[in-house]
C-alpha atoms as a PDB file:
ATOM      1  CA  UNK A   1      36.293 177.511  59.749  1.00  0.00           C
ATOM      2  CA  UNK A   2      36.415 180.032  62.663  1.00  0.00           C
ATOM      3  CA  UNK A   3      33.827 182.989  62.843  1.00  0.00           C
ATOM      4  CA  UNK A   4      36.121 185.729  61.703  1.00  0.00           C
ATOM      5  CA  UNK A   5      36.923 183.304  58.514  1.00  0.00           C
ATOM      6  CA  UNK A   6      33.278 183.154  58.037  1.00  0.00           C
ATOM      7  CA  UNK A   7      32.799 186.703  57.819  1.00  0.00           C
ATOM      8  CA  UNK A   8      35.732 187.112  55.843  1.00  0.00           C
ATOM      9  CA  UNK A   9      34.587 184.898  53.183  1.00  0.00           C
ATOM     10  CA  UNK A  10      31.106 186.368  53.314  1.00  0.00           C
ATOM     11  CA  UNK A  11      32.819 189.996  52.450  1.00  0.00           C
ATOM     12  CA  UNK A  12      34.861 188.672  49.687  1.00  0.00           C
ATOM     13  CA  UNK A  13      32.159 186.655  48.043  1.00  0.00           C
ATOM     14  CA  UNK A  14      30.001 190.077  48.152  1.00  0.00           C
ATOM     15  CA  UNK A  15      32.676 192.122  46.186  1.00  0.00           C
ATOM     16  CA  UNK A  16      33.457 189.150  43.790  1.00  0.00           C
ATOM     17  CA  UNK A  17      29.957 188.141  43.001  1.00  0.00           C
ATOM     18  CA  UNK A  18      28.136 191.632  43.790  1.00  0.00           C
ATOM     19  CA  UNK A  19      25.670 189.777  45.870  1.00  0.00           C
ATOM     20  CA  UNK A  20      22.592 191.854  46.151  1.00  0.00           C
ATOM     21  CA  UNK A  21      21.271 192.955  49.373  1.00  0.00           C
ATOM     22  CA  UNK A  22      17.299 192.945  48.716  1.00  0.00           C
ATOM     23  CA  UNK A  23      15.092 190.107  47.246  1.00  0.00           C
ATOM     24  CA  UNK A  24      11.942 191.467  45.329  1.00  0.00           C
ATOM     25  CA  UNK A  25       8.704 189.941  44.169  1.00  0.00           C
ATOM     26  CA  UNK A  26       5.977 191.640  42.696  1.00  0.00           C
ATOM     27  CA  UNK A  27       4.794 192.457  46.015  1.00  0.00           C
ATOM     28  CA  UNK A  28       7.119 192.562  48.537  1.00  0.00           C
ATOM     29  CA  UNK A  29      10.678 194.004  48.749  1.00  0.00           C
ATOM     30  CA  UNK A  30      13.155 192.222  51.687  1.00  0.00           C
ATOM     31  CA  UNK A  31      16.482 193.513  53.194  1.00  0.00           C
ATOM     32  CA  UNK A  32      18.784 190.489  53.210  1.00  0.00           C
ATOM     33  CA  UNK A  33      20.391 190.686  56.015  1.00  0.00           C
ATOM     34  CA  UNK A  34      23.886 189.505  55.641  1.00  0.00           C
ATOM     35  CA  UNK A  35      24.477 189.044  58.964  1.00  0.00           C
ATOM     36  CA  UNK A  36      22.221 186.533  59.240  1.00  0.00           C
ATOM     37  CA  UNK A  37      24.371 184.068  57.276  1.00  0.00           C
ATOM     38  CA  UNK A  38      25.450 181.212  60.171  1.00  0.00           C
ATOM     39  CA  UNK A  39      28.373 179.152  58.431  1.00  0.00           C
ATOM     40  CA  UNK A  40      27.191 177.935  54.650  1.00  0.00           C
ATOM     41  CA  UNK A  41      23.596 179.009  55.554  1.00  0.00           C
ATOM     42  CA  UNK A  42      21.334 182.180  54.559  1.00  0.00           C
ATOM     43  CA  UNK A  43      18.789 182.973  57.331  1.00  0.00           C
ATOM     44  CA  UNK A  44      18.333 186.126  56.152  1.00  0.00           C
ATOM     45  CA  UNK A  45      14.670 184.974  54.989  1.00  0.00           C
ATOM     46  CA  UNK A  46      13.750 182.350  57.744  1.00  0.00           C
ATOM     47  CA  UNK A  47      11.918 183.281  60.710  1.00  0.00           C
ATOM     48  CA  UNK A  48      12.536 185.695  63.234  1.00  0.00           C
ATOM     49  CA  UNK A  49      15.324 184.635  65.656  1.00  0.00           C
ATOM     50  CA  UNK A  50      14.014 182.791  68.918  1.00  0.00           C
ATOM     51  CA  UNK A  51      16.238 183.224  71.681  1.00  0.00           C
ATOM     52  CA  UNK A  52      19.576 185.709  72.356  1.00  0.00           C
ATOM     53  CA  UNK A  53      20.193 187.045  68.854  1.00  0.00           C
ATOM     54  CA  UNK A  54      23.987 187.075  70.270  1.00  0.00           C
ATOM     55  CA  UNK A  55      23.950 183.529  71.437  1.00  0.00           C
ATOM     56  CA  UNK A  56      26.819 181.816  70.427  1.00  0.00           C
ATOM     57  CA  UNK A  57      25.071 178.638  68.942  1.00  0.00           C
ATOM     58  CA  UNK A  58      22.483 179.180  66.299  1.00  0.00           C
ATOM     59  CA  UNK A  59      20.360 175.792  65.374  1.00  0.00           C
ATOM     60  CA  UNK A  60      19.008 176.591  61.827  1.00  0.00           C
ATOM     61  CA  UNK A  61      16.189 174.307  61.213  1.00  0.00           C
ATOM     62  CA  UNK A  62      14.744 173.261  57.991  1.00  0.00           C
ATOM     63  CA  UNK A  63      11.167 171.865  57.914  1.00  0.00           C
ATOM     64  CA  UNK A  64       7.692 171.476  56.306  1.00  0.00           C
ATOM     65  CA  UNK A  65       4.298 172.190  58.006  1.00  0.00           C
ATOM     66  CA  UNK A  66       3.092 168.820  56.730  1.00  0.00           C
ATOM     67  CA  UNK A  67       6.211 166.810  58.013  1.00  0.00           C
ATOM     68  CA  UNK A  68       4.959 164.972  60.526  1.00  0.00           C
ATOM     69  CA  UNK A  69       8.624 164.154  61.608  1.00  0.00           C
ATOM     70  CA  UNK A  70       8.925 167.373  62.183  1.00  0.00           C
ATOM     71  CA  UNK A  71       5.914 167.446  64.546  1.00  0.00           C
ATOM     72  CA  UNK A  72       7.257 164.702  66.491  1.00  0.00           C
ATOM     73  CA  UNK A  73      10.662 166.864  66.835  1.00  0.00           C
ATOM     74  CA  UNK A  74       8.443 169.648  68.068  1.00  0.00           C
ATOM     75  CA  UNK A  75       6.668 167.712  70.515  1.00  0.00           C
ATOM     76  CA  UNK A  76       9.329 165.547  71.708  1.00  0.00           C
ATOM     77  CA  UNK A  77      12.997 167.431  71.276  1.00  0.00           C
ATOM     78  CA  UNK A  78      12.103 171.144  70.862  1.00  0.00           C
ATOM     79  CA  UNK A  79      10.883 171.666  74.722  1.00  0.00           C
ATOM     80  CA  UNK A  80      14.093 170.594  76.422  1.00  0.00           C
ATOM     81  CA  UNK A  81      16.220 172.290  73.693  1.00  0.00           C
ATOM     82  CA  UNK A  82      14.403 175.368  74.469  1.00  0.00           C
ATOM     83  CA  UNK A  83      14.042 174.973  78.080  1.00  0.00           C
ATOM     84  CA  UNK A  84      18.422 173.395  78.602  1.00  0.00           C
ATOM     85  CA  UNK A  85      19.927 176.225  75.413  1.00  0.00           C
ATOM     86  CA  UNK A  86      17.892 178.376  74.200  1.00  0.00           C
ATOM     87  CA  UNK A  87      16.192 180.154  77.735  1.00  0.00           C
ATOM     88  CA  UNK A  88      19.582 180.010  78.961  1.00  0.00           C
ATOM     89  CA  UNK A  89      20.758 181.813  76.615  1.00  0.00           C
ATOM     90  CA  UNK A  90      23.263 179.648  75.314  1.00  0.00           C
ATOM     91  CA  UNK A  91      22.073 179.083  72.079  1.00  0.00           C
ATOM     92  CA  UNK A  92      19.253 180.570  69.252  1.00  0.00           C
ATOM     93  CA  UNK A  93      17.208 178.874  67.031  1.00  0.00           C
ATOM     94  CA  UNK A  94      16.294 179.531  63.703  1.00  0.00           C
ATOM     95  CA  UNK A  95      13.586 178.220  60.934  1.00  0.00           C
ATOM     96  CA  UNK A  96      13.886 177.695  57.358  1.00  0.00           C
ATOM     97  CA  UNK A  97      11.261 176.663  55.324  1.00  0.00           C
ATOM     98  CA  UNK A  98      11.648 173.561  53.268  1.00  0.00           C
ATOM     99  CA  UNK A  99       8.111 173.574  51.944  1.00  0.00           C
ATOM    100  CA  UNK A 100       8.252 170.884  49.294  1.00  0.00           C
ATOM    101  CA  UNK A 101       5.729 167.883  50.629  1.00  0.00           C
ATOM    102  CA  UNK A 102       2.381 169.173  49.121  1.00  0.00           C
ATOM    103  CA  UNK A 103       0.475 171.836  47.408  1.00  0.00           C
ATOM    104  CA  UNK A 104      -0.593 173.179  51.068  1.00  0.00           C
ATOM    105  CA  UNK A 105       3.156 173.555  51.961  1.00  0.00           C
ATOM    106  CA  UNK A 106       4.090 176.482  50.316  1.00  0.00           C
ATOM    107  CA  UNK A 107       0.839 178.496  51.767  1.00  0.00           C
ATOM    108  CA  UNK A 108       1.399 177.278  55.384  1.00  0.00           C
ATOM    109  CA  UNK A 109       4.852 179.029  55.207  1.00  0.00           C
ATOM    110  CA  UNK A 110       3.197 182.227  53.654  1.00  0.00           C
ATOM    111  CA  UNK A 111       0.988 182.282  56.070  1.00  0.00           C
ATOM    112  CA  UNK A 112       3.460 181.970  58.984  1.00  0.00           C
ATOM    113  CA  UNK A 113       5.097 185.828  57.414  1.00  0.00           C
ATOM    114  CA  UNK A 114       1.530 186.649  57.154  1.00  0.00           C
ATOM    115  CA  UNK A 115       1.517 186.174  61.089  1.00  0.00           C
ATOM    116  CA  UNK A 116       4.816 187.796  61.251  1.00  0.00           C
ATOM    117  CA  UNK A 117       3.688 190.906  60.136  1.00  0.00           C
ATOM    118  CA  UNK A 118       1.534 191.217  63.310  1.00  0.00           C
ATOM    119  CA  UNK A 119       4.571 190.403  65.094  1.00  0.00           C
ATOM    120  CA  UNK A 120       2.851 186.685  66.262  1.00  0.00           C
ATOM    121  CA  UNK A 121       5.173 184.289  63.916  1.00  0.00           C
ATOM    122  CA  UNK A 122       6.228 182.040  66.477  1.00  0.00           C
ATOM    123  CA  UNK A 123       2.367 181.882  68.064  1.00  0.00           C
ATOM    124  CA  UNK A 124       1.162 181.227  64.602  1.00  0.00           C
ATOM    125  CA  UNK A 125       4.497 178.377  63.797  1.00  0.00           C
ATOM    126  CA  UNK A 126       3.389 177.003  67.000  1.00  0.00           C
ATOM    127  CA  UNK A 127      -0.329 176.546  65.956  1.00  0.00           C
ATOM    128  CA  UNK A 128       0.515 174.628  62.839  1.00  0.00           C
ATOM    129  CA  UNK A 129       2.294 171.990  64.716  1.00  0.00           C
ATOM    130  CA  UNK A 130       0.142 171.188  67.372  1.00  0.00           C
ATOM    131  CA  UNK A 131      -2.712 171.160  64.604  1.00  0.00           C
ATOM    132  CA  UNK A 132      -1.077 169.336  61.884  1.00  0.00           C
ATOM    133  CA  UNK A 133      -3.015 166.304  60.416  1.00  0.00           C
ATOM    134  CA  UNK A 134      -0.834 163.510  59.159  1.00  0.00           C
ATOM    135  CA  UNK A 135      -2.557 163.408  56.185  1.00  0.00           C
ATOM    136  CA  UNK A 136      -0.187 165.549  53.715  1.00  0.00           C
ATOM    137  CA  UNK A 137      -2.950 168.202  51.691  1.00  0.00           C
ATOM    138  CA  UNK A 138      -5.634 166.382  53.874  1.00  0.00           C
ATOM    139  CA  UNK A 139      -7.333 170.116  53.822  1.00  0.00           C
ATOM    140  CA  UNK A 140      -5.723 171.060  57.760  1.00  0.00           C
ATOM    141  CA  UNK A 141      -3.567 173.274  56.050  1.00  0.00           C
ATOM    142  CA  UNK A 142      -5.099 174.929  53.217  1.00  0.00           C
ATOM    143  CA  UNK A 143      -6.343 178.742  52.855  1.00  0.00           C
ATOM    144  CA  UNK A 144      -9.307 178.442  54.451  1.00  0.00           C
ATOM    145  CA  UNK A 145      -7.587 176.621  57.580  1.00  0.00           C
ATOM    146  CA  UNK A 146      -5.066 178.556  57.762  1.00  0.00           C
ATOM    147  CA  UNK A 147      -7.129 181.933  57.876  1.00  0.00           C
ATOM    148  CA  UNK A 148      -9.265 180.015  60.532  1.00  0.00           C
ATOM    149  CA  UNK A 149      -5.911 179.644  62.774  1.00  0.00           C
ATOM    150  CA  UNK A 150      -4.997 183.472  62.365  1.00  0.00           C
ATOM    151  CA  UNK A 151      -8.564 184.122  63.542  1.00  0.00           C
ATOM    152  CA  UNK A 152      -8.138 182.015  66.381  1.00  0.00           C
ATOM    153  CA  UNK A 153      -4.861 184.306  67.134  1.00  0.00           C
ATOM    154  CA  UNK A 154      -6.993 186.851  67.002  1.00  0.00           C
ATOM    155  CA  UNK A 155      -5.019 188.659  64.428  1.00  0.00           C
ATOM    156  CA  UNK A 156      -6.377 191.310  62.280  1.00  0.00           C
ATOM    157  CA  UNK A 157      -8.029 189.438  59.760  1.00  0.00           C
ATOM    158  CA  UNK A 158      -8.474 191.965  56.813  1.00  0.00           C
ATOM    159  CA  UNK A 159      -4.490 191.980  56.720  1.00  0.00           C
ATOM    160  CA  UNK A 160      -3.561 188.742  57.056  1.00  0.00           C
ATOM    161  CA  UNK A 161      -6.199 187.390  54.614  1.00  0.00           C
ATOM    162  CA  UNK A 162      -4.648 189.857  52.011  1.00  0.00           C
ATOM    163  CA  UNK A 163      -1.508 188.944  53.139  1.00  0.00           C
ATOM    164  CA  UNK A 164      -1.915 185.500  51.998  1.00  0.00           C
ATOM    165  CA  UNK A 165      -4.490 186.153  49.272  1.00  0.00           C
ATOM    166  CA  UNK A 166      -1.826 188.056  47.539  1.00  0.00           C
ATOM    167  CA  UNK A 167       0.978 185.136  47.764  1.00  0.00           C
ATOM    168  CA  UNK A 168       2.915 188.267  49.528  1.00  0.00           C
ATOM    169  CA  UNK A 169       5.736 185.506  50.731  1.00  0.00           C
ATOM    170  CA  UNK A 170       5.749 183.220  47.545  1.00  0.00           C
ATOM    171  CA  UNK A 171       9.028 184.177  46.637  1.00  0.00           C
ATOM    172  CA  UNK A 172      10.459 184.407  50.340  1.00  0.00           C
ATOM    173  CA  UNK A 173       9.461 180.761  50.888  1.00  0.00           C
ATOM    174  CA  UNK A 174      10.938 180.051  47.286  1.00  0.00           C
ATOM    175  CA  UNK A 175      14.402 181.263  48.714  1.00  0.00           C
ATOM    176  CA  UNK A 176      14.531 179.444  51.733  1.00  0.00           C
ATOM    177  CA  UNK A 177      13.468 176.546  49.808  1.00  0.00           C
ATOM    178  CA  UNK A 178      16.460 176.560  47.768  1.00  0.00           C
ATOM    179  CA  UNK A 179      18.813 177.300  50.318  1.00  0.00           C
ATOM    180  CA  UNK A 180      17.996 174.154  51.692  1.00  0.00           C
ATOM    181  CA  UNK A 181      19.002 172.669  48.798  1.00  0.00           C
ATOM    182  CA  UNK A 182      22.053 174.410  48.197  1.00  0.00           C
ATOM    183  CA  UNK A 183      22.830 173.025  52.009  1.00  0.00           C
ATOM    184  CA  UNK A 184      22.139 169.027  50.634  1.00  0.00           C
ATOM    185  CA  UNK A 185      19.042 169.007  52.854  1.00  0.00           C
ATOM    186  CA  UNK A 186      16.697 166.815  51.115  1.00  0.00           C
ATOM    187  CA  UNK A 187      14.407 166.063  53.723  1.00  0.00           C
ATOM    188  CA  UNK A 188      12.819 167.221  57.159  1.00  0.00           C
ATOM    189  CA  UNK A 189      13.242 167.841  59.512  1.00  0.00           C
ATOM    190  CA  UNK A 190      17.080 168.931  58.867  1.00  0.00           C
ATOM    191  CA  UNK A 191      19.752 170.960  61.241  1.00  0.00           C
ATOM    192  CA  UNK A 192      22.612 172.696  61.423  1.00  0.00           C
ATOM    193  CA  UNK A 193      23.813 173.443  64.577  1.00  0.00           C
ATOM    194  CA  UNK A 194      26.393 176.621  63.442  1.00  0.00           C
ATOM    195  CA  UNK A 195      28.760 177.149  66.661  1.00  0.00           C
ATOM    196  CA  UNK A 196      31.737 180.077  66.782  1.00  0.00           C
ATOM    197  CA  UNK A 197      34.109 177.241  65.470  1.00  0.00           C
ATOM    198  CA  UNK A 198      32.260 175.531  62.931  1.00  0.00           C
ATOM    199  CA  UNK A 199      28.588 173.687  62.268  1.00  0.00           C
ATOM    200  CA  UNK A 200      27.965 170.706  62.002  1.00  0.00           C
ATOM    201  CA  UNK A 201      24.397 168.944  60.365  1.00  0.00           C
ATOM    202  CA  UNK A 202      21.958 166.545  62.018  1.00  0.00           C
ATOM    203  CA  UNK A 203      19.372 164.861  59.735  1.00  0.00           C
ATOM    204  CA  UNK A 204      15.553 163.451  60.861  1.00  0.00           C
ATOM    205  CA  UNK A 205      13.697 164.121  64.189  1.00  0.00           C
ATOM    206  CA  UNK A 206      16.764 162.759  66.805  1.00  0.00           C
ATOM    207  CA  UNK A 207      16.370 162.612  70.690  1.00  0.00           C
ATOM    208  CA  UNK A 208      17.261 165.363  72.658  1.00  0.00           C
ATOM    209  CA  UNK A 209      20.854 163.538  73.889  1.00  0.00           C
ATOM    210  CA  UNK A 210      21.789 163.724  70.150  1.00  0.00           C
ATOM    211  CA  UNK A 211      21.015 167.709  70.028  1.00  0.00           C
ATOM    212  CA  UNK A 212      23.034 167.729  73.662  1.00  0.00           C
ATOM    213  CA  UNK A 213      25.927 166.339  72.585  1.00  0.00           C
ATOM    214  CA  UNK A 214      26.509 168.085  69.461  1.00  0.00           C
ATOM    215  CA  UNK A 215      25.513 171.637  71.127  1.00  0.00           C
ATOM    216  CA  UNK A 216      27.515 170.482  74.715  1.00  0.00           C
ATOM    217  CA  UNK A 217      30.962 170.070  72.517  1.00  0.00           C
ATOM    218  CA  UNK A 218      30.712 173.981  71.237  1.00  0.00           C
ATOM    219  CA  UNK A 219      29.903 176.017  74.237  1.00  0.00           C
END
């Protein structure tokens, strides 16, 4: 399906289905923005957009603080794919929470908005992956921890430890969570790589000449 047919199909669904445009918890109230919607996919909730928002390549990843396949994609993939597309311009990247591994997962996500609000998400999403244990709910990643890392970013800790204290971004993780599973991604790391023309889905922590040749073919 071609961009315009994308948008096209996101307006109709709206009118049919009255999708609404805000997602409320107890505590927080989000603007879903529906023009963060890249093919089948709702980022509307993810993270904020690294690189070009106007790119023409969006890479919408889905992954899990404690996924240690996910750490080796970060280490090992996510350098030249920001250095070769993303720098350049040619392309944006995206993250989705797929928090599902362990009881820590759904905090380290919260946390990551917490760190958001102080405009420092992507220091913060950075810090959990070169810290990660391999041990899933080993303790690297509960409150405590977690709190400690925002204190090493120097962030203002009164807010962020309500922020989290309150489970602020329970139900924000909770929707990106199920988009992943309305998407068939059952484990992480997952992609889609959503180009003007189409997307197309790459599963597990794959070289860097596997992202190249999938992102190559739709510039």
């Amino acid at each position: 399906m071609n961009k315009t047919g994308v948008i096209i199909g996101v307006i109709v669904i709206a009118i049919i289905a009255g999708v609404a445009t805000s997602f409320t918890s107890s505590s927080e109230t989000v603007n879903l923005d529906m023009s963060r919607t890249h093919g089948t996919i709702s980022t509307a909730m993810g993270s904020p957009i690294l690189g070009d928002p106007s790119a023409p390549i969006t890479i919408v990843e889905f992954g899990d603080y404690q996924c240690h396949q996910c750490y080796n994609w970060f280490h090992n993939t996510k350098p030249a794919i920001v250095e070769d597309y993303i720098e350049t311009g040619k392309a944006n990247l995206v993250f989705v929470d797929l928090a599902f591994l362990g009881r820590d997962s759904p905090i380290s996500a919260q946390a990551s908005y917490c760190a958001e609000d102080q405009e420092m998400y992507w220091e913060y999403h950075d810090m959990l992956y070169t810290f990660q244990d391999s041990k899933i709910d080993g303790g690297w990643a509960n409150s405590e921890r977690l709190k400690a890392f925002a204190g090493d970013l120097r962030l203002d800790m009164e807010l962020f430890n309500s922020c989290l204290d309150s489970g602020k971004y329970s139900k924000r993780v909770q929707y990106n969570t199920q988009q992943a599973r309305d998407n068939g991604v059952r484990a992480t790391p997952g992609f889609f790589i959503v180009g003007p023309d189409g997307q197309e889905k790459i599963g597990g922590a794959q070289p860097f000449s596997v992202f190249k040749q999938v992102l190559d073919k739709m510039i």
